[in-house]
C-alpha atoms as a PDB file:
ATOM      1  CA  UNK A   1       2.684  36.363 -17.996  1.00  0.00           C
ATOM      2  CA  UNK A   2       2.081  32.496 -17.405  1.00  0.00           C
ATOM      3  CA  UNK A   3       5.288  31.253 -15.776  1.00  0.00           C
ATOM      4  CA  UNK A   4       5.846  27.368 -14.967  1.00  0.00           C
ATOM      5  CA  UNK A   5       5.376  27.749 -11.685  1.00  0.00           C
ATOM      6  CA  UNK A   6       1.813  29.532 -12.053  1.00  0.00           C
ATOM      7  CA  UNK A   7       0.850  27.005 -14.451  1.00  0.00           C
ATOM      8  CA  UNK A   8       1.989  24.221 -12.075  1.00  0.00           C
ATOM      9  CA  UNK A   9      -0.261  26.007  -8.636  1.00  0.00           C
ATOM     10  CA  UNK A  10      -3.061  26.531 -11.540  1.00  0.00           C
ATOM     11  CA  UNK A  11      -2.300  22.656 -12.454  1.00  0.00           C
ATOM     12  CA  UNK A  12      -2.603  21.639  -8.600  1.00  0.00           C
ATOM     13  CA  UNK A  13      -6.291  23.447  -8.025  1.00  0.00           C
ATOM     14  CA  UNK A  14      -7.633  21.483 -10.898  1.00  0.00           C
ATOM     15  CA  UNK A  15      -6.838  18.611  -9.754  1.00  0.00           C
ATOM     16  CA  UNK A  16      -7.444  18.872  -6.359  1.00  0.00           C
ATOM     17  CA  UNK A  17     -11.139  20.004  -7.203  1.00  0.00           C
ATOM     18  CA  UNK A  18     -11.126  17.154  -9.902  1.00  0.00           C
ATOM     19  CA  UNK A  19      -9.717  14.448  -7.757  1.00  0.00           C
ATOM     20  CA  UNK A  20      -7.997  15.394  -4.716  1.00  0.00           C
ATOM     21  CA  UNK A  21      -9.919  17.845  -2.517  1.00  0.00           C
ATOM     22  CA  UNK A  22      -7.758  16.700   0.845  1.00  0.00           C
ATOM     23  CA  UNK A  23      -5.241  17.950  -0.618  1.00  0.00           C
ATOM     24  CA  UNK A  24      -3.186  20.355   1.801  1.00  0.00           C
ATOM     25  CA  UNK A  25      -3.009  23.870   1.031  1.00  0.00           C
ATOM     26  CA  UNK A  26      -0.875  25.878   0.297  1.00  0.00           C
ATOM     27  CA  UNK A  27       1.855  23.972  -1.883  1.00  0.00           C
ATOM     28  CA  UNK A  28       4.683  25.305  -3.127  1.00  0.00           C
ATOM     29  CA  UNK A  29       5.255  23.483  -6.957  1.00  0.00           C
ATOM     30  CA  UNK A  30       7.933  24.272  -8.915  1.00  0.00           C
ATOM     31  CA  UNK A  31      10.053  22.991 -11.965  1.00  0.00           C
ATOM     32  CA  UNK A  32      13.387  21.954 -10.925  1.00  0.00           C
ATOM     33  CA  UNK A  33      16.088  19.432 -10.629  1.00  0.00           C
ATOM     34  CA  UNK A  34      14.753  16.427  -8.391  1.00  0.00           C
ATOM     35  CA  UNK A  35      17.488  15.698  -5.427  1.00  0.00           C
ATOM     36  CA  UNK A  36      18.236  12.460  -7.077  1.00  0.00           C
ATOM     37  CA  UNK A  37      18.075  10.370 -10.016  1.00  0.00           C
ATOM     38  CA  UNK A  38      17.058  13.333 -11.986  1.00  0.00           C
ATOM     39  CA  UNK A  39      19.078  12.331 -14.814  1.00  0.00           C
ATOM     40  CA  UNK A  40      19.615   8.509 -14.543  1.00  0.00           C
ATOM     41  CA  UNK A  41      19.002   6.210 -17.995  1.00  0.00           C
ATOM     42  CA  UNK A  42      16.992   3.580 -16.194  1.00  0.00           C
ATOM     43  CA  UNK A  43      15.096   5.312 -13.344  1.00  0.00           C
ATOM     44  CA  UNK A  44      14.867   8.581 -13.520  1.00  0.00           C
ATOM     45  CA  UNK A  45      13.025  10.464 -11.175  1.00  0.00           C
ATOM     46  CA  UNK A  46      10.277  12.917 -12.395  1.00  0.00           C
ATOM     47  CA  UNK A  47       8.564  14.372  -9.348  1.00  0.00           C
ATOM     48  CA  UNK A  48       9.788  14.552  -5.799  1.00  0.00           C
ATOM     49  CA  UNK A  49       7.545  16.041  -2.797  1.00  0.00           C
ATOM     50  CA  UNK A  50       8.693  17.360   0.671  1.00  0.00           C
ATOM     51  CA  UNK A  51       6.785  17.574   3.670  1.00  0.00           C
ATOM     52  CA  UNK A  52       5.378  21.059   5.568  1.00  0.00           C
ATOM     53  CA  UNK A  53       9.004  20.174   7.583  1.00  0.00           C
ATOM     54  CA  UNK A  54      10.972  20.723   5.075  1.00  0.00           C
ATOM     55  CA  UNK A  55       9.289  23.118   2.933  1.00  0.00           C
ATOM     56  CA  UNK A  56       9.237  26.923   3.382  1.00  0.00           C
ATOM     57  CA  UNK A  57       7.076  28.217   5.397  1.00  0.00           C
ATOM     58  CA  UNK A  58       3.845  28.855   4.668  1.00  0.00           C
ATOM     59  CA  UNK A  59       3.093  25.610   2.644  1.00  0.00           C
ATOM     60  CA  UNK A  60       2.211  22.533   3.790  1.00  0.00           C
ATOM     61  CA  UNK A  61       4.587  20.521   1.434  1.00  0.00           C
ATOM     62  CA  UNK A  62       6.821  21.764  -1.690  1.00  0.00           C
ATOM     63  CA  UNK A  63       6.703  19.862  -4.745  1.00  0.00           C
ATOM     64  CA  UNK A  64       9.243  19.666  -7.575  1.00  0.00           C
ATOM     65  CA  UNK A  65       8.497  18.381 -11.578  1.00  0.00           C
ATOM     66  CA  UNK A  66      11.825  17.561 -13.523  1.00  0.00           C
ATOM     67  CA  UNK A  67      12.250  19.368 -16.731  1.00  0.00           C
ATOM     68  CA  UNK A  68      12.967  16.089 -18.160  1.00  0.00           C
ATOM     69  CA  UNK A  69      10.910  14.834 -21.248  1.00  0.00           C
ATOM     70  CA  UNK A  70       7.268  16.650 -21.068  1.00  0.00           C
ATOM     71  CA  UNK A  71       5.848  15.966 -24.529  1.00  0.00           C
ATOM     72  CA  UNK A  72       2.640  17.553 -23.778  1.00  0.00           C
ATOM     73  CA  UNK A  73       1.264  18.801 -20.314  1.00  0.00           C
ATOM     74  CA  UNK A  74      -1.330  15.545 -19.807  1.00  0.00           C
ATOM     75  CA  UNK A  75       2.605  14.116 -19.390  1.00  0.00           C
ATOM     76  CA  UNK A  76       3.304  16.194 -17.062  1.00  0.00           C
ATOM     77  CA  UNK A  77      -0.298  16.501 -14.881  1.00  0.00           C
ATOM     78  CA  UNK A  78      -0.184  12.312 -13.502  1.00  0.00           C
ATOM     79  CA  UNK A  79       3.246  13.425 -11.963  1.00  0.00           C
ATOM     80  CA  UNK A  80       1.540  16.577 -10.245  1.00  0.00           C
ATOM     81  CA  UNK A  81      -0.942  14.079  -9.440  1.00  0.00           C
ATOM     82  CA  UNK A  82       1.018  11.767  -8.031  1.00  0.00           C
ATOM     83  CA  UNK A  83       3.254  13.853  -6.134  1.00  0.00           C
ATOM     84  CA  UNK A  84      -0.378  15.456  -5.005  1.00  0.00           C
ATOM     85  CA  UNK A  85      -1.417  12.196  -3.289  1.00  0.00           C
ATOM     86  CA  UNK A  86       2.155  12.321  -1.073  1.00  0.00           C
ATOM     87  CA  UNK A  87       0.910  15.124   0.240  1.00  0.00           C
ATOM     88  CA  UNK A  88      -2.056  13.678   1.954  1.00  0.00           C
ATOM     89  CA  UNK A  89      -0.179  10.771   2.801  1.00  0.00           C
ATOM     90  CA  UNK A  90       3.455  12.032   4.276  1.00  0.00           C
ATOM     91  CA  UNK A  91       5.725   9.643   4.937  1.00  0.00           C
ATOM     92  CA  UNK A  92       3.720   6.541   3.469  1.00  0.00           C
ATOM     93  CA  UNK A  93       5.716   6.001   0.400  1.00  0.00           C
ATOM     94  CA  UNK A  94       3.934   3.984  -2.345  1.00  0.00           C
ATOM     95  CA  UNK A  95       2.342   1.600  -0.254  1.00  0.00           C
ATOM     96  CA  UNK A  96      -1.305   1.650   1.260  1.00  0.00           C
ATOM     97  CA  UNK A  97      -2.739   4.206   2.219  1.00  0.00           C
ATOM     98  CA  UNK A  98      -0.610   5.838  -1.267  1.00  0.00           C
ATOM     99  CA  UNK A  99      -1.851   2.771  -3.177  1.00  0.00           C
ATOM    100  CA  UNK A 100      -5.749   3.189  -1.928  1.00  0.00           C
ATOM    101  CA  UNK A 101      -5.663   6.847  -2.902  1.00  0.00           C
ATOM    102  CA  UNK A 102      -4.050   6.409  -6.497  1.00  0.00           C
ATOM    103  CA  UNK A 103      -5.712   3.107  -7.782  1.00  0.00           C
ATOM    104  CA  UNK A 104      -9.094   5.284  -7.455  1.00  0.00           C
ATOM    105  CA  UNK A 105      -8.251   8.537  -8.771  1.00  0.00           C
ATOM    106  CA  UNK A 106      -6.727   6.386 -11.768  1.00  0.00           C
ATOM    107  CA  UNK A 107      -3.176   5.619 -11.871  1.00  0.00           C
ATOM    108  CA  UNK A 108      -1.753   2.253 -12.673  1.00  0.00           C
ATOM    109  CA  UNK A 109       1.217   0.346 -10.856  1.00  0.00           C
ATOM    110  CA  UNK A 110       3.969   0.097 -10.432  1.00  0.00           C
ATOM    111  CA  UNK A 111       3.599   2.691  -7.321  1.00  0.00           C
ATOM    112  CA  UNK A 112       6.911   3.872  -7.812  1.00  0.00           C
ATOM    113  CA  UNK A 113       6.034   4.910 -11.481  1.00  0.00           C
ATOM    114  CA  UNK A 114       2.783   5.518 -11.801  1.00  0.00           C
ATOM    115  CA  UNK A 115       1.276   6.053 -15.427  1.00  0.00           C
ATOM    116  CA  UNK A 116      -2.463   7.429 -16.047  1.00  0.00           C
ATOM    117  CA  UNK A 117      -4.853   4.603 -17.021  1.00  0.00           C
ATOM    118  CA  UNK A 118      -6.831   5.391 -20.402  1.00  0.00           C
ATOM    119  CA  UNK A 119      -9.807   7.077 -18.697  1.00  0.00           C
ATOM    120  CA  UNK A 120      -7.528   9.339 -16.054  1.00  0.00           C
ATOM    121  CA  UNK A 121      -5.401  10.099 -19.875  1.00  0.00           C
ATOM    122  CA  UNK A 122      -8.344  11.502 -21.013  1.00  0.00           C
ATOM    123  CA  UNK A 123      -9.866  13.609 -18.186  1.00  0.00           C
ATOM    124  CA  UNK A 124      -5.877  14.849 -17.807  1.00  0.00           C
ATOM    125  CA  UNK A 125      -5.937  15.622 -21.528  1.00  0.00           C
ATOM    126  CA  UNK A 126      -9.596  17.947 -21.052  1.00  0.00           C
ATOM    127  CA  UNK A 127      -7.635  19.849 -17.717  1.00  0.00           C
ATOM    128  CA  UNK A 128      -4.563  20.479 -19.650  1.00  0.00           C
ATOM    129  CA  UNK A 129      -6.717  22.174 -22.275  1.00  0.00           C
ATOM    130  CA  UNK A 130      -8.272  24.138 -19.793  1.00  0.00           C
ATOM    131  CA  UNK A 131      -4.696  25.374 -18.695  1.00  0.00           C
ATOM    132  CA  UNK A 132      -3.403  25.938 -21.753  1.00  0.00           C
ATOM    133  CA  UNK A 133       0.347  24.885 -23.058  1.00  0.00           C
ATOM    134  CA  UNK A 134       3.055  24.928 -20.555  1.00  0.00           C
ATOM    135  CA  UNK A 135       5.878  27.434 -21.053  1.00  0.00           C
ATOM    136  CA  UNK A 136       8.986  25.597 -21.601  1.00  0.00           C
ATOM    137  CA  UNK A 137       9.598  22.611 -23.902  1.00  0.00           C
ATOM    138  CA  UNK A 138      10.996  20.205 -21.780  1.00  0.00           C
ATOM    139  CA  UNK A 139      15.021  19.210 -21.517  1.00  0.00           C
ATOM    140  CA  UNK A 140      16.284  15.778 -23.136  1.00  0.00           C
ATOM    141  CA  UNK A 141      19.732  15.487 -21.278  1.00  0.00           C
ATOM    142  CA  UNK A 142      22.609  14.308 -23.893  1.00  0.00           C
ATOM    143  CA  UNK A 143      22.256  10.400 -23.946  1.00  0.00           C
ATOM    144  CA  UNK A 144      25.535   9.250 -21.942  1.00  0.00           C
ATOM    145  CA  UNK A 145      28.112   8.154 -24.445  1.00  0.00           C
ATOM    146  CA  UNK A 146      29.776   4.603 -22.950  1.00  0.00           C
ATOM    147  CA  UNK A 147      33.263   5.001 -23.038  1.00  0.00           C
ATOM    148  CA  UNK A 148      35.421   2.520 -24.062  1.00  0.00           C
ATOM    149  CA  UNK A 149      37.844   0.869 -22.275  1.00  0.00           C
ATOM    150  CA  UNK A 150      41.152   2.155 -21.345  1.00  0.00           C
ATOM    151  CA  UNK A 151      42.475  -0.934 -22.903  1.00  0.00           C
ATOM    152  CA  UNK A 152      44.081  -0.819 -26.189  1.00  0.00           C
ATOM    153  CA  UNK A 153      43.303  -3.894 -28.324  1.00  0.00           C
ATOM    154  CA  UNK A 154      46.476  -5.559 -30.451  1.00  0.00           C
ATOM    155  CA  UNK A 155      45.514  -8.650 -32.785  1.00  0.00           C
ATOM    156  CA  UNK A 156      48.308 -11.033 -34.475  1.00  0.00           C
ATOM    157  CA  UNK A 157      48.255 -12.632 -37.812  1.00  0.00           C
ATOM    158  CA  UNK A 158      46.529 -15.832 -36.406  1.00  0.00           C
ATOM    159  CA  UNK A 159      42.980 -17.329 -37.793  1.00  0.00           C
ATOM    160  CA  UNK A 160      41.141 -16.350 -35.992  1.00  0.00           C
ATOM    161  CA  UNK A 161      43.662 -13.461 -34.633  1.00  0.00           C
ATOM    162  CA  UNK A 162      44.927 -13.841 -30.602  1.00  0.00           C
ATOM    163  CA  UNK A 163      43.381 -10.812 -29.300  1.00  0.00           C
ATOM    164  CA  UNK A 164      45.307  -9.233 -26.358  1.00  0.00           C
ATOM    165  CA  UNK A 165      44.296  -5.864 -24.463  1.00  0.00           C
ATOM    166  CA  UNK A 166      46.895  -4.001 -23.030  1.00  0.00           C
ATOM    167  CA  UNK A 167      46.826  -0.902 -21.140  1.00  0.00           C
ATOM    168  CA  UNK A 168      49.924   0.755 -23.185  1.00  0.00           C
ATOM    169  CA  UNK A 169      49.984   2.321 -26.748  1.00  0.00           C
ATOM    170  CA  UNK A 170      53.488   0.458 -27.288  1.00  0.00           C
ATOM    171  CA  UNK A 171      52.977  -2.928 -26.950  1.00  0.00           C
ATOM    172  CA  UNK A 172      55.912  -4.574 -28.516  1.00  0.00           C
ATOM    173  CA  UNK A 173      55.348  -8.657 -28.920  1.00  0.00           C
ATOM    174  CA  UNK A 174      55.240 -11.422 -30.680  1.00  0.00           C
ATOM    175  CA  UNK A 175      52.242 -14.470 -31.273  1.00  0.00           C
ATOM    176  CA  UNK A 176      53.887 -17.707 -30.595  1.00  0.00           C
ATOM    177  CA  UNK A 177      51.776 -19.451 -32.515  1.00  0.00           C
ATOM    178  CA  UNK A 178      51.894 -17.561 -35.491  1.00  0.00           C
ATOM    179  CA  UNK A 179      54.987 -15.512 -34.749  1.00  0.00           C
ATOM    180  CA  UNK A 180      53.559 -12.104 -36.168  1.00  0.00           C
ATOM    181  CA  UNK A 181      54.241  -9.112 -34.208  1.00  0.00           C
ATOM    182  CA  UNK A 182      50.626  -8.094 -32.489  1.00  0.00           C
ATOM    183  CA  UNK A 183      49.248  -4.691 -34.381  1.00  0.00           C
ATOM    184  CA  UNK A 184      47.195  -2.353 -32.851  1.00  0.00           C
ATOM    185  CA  UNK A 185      42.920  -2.387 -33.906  1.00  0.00           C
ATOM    186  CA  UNK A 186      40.738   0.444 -33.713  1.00  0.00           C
ATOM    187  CA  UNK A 187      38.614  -1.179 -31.152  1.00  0.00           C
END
């Protein structure tokens, strides 16, 4: 049985022979829920790694892949890889020495948000045949739906109509310019 988390540690020895041999070992990398912006519109979070401190012990960091979005598992391998390079740098964030490790090995700014550049696409493309497809799908969280306002939106007879939100269902007035009583609008 191939479960995500033996694909991911089979995922992680390919590309640490392929591109990363200073890796640490052993990792723990699993598929879960990033600590924070795992679900936001605008910068959503897609891998998160921990250092030896904080992960259990035996490994030498733990890293986690969101469920979010995987279209295919080349998608899913530059996050492994770029949580990887985190783990040889602890505590550097995206700056050099992160930036000296991934330029090389093929990712493309920003640091933050790495993406593969065309020739690390396709040697990510030839490992994830070699692994196989990754059991599970992926998750598309619900887009958030805006809700309107709490205001309630009454027009009069005017052209073009006075608008006038109001934060009751019962609004009971008049225009003065046009004298009309206001009526209440959909939106």
């Amino acid at each position: 049985m191939n479960t995500q988390q033996e694909y991911l540690a089979r995922a992680v020895d390919a590309l640490r022979d392929e591109f990363l041999p200073a890796t640490p070992s052993p990792l723990l990398v699993t598929y879960g829920w990033p600590s924070r912006k795992a679900l936001s519109a605008r910068r959503r979070t897609l891998g998160e790694c921990w250092p030896a401190r904080q992960a259990p012990a035996p490994y030498k960091a733990a890293i986690f892949i969101s469920p979010v979005c995987w279209k295919a598992p080349a998608d899913l391998l530059h996050v492994v890889l770029h949580e990887m390079i985190h783990t040889i740098v602890p505590g550097g964030g995206h700056r050099a020495p992160f930036s000296q490790i991934a330029g090389p090995v093929g990712l493309v700014k920003p640091w933050t948000a790495t993406t593969p550049s065309p020739e690390l696409a396709v040697k990510l493309e030839a490992i994830a045949a070699t692994l196989g497809d990754f059991p599970s799908a992926g998750m598309e969280p619900a887009p958030k739906v805006k809700k309107g306002s709490r205001l309630r939106l009454f027009e009069c007879q005017c052209a073009p109509p006075v608008k006038v939100r109001v934060a009751h269902d019962d609004f009971d007035a008049r225009c003065n310019v046009c004298v009309a009583d206001f009526e209440f609008k959909d939106s």
